[in-house]
Protein backbone atom coordinates (compact mmCIF):
# COMPACT_ATOMS: atom_id res chain seq x y z
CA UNK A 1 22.18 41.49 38.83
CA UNK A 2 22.51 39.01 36.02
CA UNK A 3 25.58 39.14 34.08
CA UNK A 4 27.45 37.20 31.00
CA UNK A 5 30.78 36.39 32.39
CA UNK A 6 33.93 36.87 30.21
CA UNK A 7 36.53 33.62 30.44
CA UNK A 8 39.33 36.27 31.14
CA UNK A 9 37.49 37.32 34.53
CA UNK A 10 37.26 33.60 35.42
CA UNK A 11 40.94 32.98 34.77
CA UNK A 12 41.17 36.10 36.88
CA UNK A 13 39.30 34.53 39.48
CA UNK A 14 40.87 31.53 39.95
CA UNK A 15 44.68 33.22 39.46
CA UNK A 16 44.37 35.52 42.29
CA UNK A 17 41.96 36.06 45.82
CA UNK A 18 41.37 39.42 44.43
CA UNK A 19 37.86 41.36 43.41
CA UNK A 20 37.50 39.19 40.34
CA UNK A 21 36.80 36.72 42.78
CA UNK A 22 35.04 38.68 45.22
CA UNK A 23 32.60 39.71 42.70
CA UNK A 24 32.34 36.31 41.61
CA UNK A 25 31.36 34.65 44.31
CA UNK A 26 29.17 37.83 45.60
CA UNK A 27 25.63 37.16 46.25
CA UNK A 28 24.61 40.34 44.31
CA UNK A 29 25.18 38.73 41.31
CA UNK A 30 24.20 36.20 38.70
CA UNK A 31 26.76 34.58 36.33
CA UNK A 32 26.73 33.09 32.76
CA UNK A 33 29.07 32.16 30.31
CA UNK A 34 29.43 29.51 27.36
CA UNK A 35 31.35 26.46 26.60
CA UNK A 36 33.74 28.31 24.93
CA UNK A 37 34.19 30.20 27.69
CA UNK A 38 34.99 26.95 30.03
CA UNK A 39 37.14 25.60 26.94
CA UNK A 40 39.34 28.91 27.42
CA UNK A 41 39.81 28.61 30.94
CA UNK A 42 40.65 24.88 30.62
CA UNK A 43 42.72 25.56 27.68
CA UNK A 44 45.07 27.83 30.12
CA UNK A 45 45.05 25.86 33.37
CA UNK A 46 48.89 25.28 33.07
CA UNK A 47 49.59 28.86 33.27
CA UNK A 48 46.72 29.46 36.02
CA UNK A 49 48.03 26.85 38.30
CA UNK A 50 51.58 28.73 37.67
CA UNK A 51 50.40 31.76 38.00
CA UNK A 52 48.61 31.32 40.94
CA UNK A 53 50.73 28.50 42.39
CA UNK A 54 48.46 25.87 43.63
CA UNK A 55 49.02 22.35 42.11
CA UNK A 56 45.82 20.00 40.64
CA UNK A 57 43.97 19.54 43.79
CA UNK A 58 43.09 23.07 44.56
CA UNK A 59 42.93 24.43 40.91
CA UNK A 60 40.11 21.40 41.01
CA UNK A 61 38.67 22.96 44.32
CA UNK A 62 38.71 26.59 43.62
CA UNK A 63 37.07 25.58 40.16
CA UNK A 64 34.20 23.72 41.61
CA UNK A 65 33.28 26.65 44.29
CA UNK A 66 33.44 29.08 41.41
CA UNK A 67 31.74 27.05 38.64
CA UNK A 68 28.70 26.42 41.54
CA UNK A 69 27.92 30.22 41.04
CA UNK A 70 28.24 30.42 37.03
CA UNK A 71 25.64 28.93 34.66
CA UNK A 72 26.97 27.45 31.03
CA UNK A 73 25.03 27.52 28.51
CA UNK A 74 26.04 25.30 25.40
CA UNK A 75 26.28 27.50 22.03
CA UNK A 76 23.59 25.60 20.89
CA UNK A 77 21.04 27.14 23.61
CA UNK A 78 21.53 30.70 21.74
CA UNK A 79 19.39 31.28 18.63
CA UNK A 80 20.44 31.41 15.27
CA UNK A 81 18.80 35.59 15.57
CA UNK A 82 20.93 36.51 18.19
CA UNK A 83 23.96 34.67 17.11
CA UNK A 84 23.48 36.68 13.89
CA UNK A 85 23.42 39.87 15.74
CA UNK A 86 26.72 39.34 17.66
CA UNK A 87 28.33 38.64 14.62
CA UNK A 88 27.04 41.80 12.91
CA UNK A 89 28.38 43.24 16.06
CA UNK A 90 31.81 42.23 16.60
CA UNK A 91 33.14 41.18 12.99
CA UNK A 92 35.10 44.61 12.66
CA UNK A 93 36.13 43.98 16.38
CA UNK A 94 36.76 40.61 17.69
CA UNK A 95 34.94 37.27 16.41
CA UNK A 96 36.09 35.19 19.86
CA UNK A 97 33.74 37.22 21.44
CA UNK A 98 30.46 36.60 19.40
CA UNK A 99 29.11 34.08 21.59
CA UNK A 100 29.56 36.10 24.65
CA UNK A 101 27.54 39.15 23.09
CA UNK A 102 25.26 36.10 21.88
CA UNK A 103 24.49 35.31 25.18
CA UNK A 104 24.24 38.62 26.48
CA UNK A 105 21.35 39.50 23.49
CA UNK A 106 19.85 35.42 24.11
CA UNK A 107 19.42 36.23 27.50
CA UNK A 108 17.78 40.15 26.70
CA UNK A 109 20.39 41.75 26.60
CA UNK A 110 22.03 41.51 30.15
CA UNK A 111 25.10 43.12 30.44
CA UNK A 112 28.65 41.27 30.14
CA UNK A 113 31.39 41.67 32.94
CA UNK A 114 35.12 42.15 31.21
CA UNK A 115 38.03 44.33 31.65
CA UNK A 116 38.73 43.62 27.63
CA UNK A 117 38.75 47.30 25.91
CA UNK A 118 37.20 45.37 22.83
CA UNK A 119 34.07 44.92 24.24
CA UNK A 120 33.72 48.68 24.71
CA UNK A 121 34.45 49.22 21.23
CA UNK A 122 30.57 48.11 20.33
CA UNK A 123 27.69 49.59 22.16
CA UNK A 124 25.03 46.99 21.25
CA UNK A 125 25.40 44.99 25.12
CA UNK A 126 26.47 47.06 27.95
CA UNK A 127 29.99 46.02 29.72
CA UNK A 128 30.74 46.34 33.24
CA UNK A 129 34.43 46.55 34.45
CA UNK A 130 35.90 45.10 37.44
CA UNK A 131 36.27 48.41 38.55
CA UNK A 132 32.51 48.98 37.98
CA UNK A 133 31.30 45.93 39.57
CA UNK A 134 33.72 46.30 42.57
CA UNK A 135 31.26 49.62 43.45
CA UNK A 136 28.87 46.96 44.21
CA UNK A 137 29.80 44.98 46.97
């Protein structure tokens, strides 16, 4: 199953040896996310390596084994149509999220893996939970 990961389920991932990364590094699934998405994780890393107490080295490890099983996709890969569409989408909800419904819609509209309740204010792109996903393995 192909799916359009949410930066908050990577940061999940690399915080804690937990389903988020189970699912992540599952087989049965396919992952994409953005730049952005990267840029969010990155932008956190302090409180990731705190969180999940490991120092540079194996925040730099963990990252590499779990970035060999996401694709990123630069912004600029997603058309102008479906960038319009997310926007349309999420403006009332939350506009840090267009480019992951952008993606979703780019990529025909594969569904998006978050625990974020905001995504399941819109029912454009379907959203799969943690939870949901878990049922999987």
């Amino acid at each position: 199953m192909e799916l359009v990961a949410d930066s908050n389920r990577i940061i999940a991932s690399l915080i804690k040896d937990g389903y988020s990364r189970r699912i992540l590094l599952s087989r049965k699934f396919s992952f994409f996310t953005v730049e952005f998405g990267l840029k969010e994780v990155m932008k956190y890393k302090a409180l990731i390596k705190k969180k999940a107490r490991i120092n540079e080295d194996e925040f730099n490890s963990l990252m590499k084994i779990l970035m060999f099983k996401i694709t990123v996709l630069s912004e600029e890969d997603i058309s102008k149509n479906s960038i319009n569409k997310a926007i349309e989408i999420m403006k009332e909800i939350d506009a840090d999220d267009v480019v992951f419904i952008a993606l979703a819609i780019e990529m025909q509209n594969i569904p998006i893996w978050s625990d974020d309740k905001h995504f399941k204010k819109q029912n454009k792109v379907k959203v799969y939970t943690t939870k949901q996903l878990a049922g999987f393995l």
